[in-house]
Protein backbone atom coordinates (compact mmCIF):
# COMPACT_ATOMS: atom_id res chain seq x y z
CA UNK A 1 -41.06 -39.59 -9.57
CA UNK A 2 -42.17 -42.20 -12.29
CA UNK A 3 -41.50 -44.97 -9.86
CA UNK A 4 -43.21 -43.49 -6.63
CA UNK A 5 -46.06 -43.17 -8.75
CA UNK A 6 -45.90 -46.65 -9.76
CA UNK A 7 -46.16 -47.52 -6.21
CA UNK A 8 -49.20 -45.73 -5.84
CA UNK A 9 -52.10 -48.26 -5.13
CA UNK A 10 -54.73 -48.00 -8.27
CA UNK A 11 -58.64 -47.46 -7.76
CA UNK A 12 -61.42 -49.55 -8.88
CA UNK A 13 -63.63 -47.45 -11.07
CA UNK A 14 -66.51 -48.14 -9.36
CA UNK A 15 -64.71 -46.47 -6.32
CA UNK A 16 -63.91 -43.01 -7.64
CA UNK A 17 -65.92 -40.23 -7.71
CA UNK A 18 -65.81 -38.34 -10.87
CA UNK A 19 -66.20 -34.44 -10.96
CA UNK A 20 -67.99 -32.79 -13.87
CA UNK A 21 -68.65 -29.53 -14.78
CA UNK A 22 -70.95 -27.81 -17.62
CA UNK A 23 -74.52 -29.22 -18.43
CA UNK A 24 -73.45 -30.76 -21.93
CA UNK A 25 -70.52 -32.91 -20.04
CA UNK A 26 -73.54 -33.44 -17.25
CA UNK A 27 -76.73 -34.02 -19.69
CA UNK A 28 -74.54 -36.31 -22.16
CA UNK A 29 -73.66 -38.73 -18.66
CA UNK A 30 -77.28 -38.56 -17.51
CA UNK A 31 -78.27 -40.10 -20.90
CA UNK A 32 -75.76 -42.57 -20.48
CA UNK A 33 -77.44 -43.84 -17.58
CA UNK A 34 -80.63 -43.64 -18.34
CA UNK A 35 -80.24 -46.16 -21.52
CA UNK A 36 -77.83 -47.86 -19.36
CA UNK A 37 -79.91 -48.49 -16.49
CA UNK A 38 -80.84 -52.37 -16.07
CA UNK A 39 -83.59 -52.54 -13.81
CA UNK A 40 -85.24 -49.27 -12.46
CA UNK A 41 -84.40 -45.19 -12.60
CA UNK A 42 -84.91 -42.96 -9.51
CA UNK A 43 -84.92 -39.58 -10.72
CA UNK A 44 -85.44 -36.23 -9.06
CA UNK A 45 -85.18 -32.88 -11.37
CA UNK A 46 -86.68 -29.77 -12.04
CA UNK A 47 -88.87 -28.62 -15.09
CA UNK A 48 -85.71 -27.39 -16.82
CA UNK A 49 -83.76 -30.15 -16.99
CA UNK A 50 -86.23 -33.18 -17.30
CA UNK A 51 -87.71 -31.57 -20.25
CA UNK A 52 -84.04 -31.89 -21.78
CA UNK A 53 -84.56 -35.69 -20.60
CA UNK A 54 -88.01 -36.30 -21.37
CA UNK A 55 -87.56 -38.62 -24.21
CA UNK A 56 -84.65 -40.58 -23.07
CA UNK A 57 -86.97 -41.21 -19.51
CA UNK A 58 -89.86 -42.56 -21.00
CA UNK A 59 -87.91 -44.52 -23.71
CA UNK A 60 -86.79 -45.85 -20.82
CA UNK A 61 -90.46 -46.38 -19.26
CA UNK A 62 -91.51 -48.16 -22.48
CA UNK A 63 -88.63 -50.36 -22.66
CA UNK A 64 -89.76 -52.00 -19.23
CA UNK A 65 -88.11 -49.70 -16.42
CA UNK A 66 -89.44 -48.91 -13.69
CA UNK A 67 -89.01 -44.83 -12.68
CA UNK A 68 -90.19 -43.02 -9.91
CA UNK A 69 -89.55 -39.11 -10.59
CA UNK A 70 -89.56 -36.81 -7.85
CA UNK A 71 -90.28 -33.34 -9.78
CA UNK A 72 -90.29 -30.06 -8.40
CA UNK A 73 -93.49 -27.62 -9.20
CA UNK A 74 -96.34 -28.70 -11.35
CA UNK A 75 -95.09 -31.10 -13.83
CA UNK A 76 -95.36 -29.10 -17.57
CA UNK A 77 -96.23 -32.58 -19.36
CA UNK A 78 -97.90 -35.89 -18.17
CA UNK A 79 -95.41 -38.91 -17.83
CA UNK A 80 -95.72 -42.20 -18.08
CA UNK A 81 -94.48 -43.15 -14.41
CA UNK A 82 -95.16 -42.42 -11.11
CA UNK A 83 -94.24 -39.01 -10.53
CA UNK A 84 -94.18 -37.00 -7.02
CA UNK A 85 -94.69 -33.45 -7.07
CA UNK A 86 -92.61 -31.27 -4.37
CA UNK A 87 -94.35 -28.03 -3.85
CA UNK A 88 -91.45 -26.53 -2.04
CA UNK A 89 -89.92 -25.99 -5.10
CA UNK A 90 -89.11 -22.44 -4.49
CA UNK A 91 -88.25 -22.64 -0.61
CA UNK A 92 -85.48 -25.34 -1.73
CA UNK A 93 -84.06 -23.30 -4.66
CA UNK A 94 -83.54 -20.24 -2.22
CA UNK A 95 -82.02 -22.86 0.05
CA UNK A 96 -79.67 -24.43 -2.33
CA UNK A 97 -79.27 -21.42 -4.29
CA UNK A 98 -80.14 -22.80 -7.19
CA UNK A 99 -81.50 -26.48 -8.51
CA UNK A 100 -80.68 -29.93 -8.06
CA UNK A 101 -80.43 -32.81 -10.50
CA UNK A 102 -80.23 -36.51 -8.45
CA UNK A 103 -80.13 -39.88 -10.35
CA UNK A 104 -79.85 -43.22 -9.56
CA UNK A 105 -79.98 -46.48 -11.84
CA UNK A 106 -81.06 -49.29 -9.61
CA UNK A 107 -78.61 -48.98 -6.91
CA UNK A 108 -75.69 -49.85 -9.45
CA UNK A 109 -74.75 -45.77 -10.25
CA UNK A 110 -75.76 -42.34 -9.12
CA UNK A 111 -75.35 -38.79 -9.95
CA UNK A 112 -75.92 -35.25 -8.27
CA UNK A 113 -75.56 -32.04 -9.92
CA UNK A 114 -76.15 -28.52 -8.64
CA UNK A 115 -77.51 -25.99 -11.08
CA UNK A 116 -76.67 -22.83 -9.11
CA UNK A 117 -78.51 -19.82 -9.96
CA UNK A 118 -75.61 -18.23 -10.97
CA UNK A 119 -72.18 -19.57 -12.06
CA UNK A 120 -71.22 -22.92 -13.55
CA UNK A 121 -73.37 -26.02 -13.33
CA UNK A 122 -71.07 -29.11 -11.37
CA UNK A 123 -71.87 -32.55 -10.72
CA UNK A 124 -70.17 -35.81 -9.03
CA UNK A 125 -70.57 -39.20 -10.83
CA UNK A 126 -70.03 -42.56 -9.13
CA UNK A 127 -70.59 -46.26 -8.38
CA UNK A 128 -69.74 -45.99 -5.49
CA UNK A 129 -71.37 -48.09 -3.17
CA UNK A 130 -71.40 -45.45 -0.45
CA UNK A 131 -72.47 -42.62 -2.73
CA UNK A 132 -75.00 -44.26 -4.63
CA UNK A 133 -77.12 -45.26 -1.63
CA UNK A 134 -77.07 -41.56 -0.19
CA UNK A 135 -77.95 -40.57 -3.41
CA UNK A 136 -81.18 -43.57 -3.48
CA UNK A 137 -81.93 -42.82 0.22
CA UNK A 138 -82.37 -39.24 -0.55
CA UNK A 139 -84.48 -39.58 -3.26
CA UNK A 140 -86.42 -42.20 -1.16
CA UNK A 141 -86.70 -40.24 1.36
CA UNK A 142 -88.68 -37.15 -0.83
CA UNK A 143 -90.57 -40.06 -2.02
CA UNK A 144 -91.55 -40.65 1.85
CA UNK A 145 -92.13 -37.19 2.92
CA UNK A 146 -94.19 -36.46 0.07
CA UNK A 147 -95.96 -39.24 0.00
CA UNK A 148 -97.09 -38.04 3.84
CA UNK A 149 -97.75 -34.53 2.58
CA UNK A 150 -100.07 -36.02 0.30
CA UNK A 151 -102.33 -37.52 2.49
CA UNK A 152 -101.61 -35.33 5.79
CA UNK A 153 -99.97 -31.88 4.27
CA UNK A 154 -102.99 -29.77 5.95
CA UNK A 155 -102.14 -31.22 9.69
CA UNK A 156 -98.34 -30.98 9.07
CA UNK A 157 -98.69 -26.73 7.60
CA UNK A 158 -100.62 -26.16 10.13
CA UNK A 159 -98.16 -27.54 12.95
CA UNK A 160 -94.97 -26.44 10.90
CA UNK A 161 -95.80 -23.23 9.29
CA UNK A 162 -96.85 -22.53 5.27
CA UNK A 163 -93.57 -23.28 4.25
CA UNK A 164 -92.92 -25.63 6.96
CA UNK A 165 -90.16 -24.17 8.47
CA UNK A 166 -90.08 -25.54 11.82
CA UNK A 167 -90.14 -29.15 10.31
CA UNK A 168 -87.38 -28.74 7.90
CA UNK A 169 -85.37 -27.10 10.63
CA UNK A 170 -82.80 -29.85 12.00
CA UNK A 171 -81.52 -28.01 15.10
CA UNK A 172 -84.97 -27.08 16.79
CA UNK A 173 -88.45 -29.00 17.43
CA UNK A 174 -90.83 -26.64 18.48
CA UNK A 175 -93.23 -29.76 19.38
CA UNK A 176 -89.78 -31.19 21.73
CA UNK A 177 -89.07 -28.21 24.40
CA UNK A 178 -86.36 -30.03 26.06
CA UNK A 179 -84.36 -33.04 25.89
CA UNK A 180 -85.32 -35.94 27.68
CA UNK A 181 -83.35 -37.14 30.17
CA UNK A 182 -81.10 -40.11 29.98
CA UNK A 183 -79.26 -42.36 31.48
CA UNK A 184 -75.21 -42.02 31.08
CA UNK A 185 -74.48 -44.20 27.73
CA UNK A 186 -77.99 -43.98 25.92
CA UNK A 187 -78.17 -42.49 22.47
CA UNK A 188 -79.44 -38.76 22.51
CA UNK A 189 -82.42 -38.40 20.62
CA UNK A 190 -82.47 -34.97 19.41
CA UNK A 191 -79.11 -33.47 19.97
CA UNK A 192 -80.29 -29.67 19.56
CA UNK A 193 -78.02 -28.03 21.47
């Protein structure tokens, strides 16, 4: 057995994907990041847990990172860096049953963890090249959208419903009634079916 495990190709580091479990094993890595982080922090938390980071994120600010915080419901404190305030907060906790913690330090590491409303709190922990730009792209992508719900949120709740259902719906598009037609080869563009 000790030999066919010798044969056993190792992994980079910066290829696994670490599983953790229990906010202090969570909170103590998030730290580590944040002071870690080199050039700029995307972040995206709830009230709950950033106030557990507060300090840490704007020691960061004032040692020259940049930070751009996606924060779900009204922020309790003002911060030193952009922040973007998601006022779905309670639609996505139903959804995810529970809250989500999201990190990223300048594309070089990321972390999710899932705070579920009940049960133990898990995360995943990588440098993974792969995982950390999901990780960036989805908190770029709040960024985006809420950016747009800044300056258009009335047109978009009144298209998509108060909670905007219909938008966050990926198998229907009330605006789309049926597929377009296409030509044998050619991408679908909303595969709904």
């Amino acid at each position: 057995l000790i030999e066919a495990l010798a044969q056993v190709p190792k992994r980079a580091d910066h290829e696994l994907i670490w599983n953790l479990d229990g906010w202090d094993e969570i909170e103590a890595r998030i730290l580590d990041l944040i002071h870690d982080a080199k050039r700029y922090l995307l972040v995206s938390g709830w009230p709950e847990e950033l106030a557990l980071l507060a300090g840490a994120l704007q020691a960061a600010h004032q040692q020259g990172r940049k930070i751009a915080l996606v924060h779900y419901g009204t922020p309790k404190a003002a911060w030193p860096f952009m922040v973007y305030v998601h006022r779905q907060e309670k639609v996505i906790a139903k959804e995810r049953h529970g809250r989500t913690f999201c990190i990223t330090t300048g594309g070089a590491t990321a972390l999710i963890a899932h705070i579920p409303s009940e049960g133990v709190v898990s995360a995943a922990l990588s440098a993974n090249r792969t995982f950390v730009g999901v990780t960036e792209d989805f908190i770029r992508h709040d960024i985006y959208f809420l950016k747009v719900m800044k300056r258009f949120g009335a047109e978009l709740v009144q298209r998509f419903g108060p909670d905007l259902r219909y938008l966050r719906d990926p198998f229907t598009d009330v605006e789309q009634k049926s597929l377009p037609s296409r030509k044998r080869g050619q991408p679908t563009v909303n595969p709904s079916s």
